[in-house]
Every structure is written in structure tokens, then in C-alpha cells.
C-alpha atoms as a PDB file:
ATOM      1  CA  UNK A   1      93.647  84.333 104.182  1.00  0.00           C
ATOM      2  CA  UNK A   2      97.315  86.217 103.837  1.00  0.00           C
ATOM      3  CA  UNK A   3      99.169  88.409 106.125  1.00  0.00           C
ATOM      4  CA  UNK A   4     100.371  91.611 105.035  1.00  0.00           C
ATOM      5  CA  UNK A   5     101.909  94.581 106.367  1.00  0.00           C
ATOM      6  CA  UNK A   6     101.142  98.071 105.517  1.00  0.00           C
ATOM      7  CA  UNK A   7     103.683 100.736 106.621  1.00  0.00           C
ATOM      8  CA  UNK A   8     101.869 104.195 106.114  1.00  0.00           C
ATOM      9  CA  UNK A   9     104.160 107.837 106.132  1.00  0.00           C
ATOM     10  CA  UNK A  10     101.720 110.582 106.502  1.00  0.00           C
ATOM     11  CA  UNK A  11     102.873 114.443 106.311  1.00  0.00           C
ATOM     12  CA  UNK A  12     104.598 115.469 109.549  1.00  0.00           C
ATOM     13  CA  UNK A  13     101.882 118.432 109.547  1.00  0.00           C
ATOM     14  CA  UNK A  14      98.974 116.184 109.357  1.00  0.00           C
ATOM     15  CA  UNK A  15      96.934 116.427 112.673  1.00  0.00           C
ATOM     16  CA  UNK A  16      96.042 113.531 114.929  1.00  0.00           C
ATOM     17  CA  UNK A  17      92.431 113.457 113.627  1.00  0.00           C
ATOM     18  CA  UNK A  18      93.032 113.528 110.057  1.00  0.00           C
ATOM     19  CA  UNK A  19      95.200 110.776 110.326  1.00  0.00           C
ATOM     20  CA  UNK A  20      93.068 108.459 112.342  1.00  0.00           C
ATOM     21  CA  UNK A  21      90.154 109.255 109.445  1.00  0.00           C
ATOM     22  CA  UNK A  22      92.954 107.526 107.175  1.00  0.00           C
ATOM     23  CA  UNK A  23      92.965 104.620 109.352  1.00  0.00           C
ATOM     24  CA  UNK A  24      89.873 104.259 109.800  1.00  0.00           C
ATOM     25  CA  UNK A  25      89.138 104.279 106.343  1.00  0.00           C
ATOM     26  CA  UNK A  26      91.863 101.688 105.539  1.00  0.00           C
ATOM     27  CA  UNK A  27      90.134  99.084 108.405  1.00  0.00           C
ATOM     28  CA  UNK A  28      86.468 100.037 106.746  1.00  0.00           C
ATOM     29  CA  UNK A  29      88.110  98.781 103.450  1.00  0.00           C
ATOM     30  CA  UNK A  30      89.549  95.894 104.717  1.00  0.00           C
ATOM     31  CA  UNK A  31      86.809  94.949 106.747  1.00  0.00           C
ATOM     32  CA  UNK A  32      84.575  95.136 103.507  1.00  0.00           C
ATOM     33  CA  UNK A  33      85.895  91.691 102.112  1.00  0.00           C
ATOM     34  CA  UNK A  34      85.969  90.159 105.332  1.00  0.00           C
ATOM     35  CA  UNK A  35      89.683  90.886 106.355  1.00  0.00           C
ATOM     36  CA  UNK A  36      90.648  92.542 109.207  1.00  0.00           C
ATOM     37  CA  UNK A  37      93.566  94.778 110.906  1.00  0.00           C
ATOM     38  CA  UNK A  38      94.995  92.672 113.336  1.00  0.00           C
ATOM     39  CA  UNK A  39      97.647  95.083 114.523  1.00  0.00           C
ATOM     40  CA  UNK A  40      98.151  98.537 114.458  1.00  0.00           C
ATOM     41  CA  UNK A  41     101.948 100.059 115.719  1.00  0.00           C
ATOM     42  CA  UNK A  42     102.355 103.454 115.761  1.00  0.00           C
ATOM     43  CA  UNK A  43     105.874 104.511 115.541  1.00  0.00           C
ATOM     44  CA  UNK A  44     105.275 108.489 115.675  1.00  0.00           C
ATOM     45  CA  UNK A  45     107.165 111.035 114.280  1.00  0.00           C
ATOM     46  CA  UNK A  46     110.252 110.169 112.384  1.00  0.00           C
ATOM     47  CA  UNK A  47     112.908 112.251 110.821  1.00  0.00           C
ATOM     48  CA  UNK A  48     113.065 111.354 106.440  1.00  0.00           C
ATOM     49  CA  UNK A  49     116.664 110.292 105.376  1.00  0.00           C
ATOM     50  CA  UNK A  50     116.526 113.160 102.843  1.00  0.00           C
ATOM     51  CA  UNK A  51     114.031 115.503 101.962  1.00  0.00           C
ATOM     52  CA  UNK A  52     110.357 114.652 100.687  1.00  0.00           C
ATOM     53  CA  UNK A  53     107.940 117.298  99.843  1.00  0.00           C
ATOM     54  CA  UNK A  54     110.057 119.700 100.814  1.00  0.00           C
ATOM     55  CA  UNK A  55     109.615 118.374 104.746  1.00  0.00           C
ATOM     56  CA  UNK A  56     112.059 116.226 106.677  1.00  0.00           C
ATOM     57  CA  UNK A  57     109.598 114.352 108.868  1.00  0.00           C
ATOM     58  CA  UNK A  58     106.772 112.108 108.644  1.00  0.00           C
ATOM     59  CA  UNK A  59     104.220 110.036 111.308  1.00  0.00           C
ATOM     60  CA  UNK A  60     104.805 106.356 110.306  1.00  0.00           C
ATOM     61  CA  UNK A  61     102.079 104.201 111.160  1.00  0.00           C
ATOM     62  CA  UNK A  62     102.759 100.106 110.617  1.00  0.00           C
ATOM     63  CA  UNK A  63      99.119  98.258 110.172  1.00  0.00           C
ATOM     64  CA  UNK A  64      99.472  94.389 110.059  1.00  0.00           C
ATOM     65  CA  UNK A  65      96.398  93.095 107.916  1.00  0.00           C
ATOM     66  CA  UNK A  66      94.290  89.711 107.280  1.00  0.00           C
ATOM     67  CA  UNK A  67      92.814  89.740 104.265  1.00  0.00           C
ATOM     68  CA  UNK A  68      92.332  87.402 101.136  1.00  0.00           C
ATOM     69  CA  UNK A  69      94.375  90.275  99.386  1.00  0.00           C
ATOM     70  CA  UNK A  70      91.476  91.231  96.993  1.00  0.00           C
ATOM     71  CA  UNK A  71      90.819  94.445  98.720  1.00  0.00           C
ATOM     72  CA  UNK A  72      94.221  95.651  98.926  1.00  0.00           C
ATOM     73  CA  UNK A  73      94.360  97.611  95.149  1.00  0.00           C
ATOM     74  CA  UNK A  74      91.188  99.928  96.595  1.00  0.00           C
ATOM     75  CA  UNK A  75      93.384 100.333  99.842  1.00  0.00           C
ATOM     76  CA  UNK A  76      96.610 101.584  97.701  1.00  0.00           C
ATOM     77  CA  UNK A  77      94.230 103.488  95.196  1.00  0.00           C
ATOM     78  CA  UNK A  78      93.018 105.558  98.204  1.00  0.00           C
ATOM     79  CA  UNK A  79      96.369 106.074 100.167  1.00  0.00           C
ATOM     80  CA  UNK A  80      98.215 106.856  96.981  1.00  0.00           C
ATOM     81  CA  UNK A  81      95.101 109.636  96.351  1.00  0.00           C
ATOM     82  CA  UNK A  82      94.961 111.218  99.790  1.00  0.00           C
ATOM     83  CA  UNK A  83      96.916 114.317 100.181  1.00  0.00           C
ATOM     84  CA  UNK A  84      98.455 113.795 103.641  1.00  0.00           C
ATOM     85  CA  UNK A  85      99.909 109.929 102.756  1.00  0.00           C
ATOM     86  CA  UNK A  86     103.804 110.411 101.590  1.00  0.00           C
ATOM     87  CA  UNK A  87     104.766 107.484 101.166  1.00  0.00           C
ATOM     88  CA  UNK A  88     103.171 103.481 101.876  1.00  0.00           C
ATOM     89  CA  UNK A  89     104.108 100.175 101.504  1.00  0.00           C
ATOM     90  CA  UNK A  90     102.599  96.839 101.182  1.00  0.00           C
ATOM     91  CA  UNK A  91     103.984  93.924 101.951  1.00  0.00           C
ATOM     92  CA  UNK A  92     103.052  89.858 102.198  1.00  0.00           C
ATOM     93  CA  UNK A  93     104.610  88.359 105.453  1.00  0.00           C
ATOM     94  CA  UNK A  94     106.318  85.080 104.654  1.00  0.00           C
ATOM     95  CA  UNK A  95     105.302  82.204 106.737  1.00  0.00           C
ATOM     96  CA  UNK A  96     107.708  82.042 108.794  1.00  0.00           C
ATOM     97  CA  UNK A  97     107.651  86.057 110.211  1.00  0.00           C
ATOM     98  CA  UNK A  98     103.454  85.092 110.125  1.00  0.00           C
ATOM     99  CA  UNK A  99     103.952  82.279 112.172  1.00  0.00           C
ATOM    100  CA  UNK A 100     106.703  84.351 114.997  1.00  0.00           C
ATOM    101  CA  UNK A 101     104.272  87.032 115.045  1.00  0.00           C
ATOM    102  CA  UNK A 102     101.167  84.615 115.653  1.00  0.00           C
ATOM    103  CA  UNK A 103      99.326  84.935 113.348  1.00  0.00           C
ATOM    104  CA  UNK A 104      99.733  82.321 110.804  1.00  0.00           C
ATOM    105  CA  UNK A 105      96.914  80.799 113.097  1.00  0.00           C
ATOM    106  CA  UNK A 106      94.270  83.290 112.041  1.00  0.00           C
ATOM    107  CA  UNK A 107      95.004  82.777 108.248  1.00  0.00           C
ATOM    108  CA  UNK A 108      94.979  79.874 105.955  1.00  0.00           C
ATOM    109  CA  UNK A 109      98.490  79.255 104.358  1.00  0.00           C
ATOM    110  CA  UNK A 110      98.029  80.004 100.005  1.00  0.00           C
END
């Protein structure tokens, strides 16, 4: 198992409930190949650094994920498709972030 951060930007007009069907549906397809999301940080609404979409603000959600990393391409395939995702970004935690965050514990180093 890897750790892996997901930063997610979804359209500053997007309601409350369409974005928690977004998460929801990111956890369901994590959870499918036996990861899991061990953290989720909402940051709220942000202002953009320049314009995207022709809006200047975004809700920014931060999901740290355990996962083999198998499942991840179906998790980008669907955020990149869904209308009210701007922008999202995965990353792999090094070790040493993993282990000051706890949870190198929960995952088996690669």
C-alpha cells in the first residue's frame, strides 16, 4: 500500500451536494480495490491566481488516500470527465511526509 494525495478544485458555483456526490464517488472507487480515504481536508472556497473558466474561485478539497495505486487512473478518468472538477492533482507522499503525517503505519513501504 502507497499514500497519495489528491487535491480536488471544483467550480466555485458547484453546490454542497453535488460536490459531496464527487467525493463520494472518488471513496466508492477507492474502496473498490481495497484502498481507502484516510483523510479528507476541506479548505473551502479559494480565490484562482488568474482566471479559469472564466471564474476566479474554486472549493478545494485535499483527500489523502491508501491505495495500492491501481485504482487511481479510473479516479482521474472520472474527475477529469465531470463537469464541476477544474482542476486535480495526484500526488505520491514520500516516506518521510507519510511517516509525519502517520500514516506510513497503515501502508506497506514499495
Amino acid at each position: 500500500m502507497r499514500i497519495y494525495e489528491l487535491m480536488i478544485i471544483f467550480d466555485g458555483d458547484a453546490d454542497e451536494a453535488a460536490i459531496n456526490a464527487h467525493l463520494a464517488n472518488v471513496s466508492r472507487l477507492v474502496e473498490a480495490d481495497n484502498g481507502r480515504v484516510a483523510k479528507t481536508d476541506r479548505w473551502g472556497r479559494r480565490r484562482f491566481a488568474y482566471e479559469i473558466n472564466h471564474k476566479w474561485e474554486g472549493v478545494y478539497v485535499v483527500l489523502e488516500i491508501v491505495t495500492e495505486g491501481r485504482n487511481l487512473d479510473e479516479v482521474e478518468r472520472v474527475l477529469h470527465l465531470a463537469d464541476d472538477v477544474v482542476r486535480h492533482k495526484t500526488m505520491r507522499l514520500p516516506e518521510a511526509e507519510a511517516t509525519r503525517r502517520g500514516l506510513l503505519g497503515e501502508a506497506t513501504p514499495a
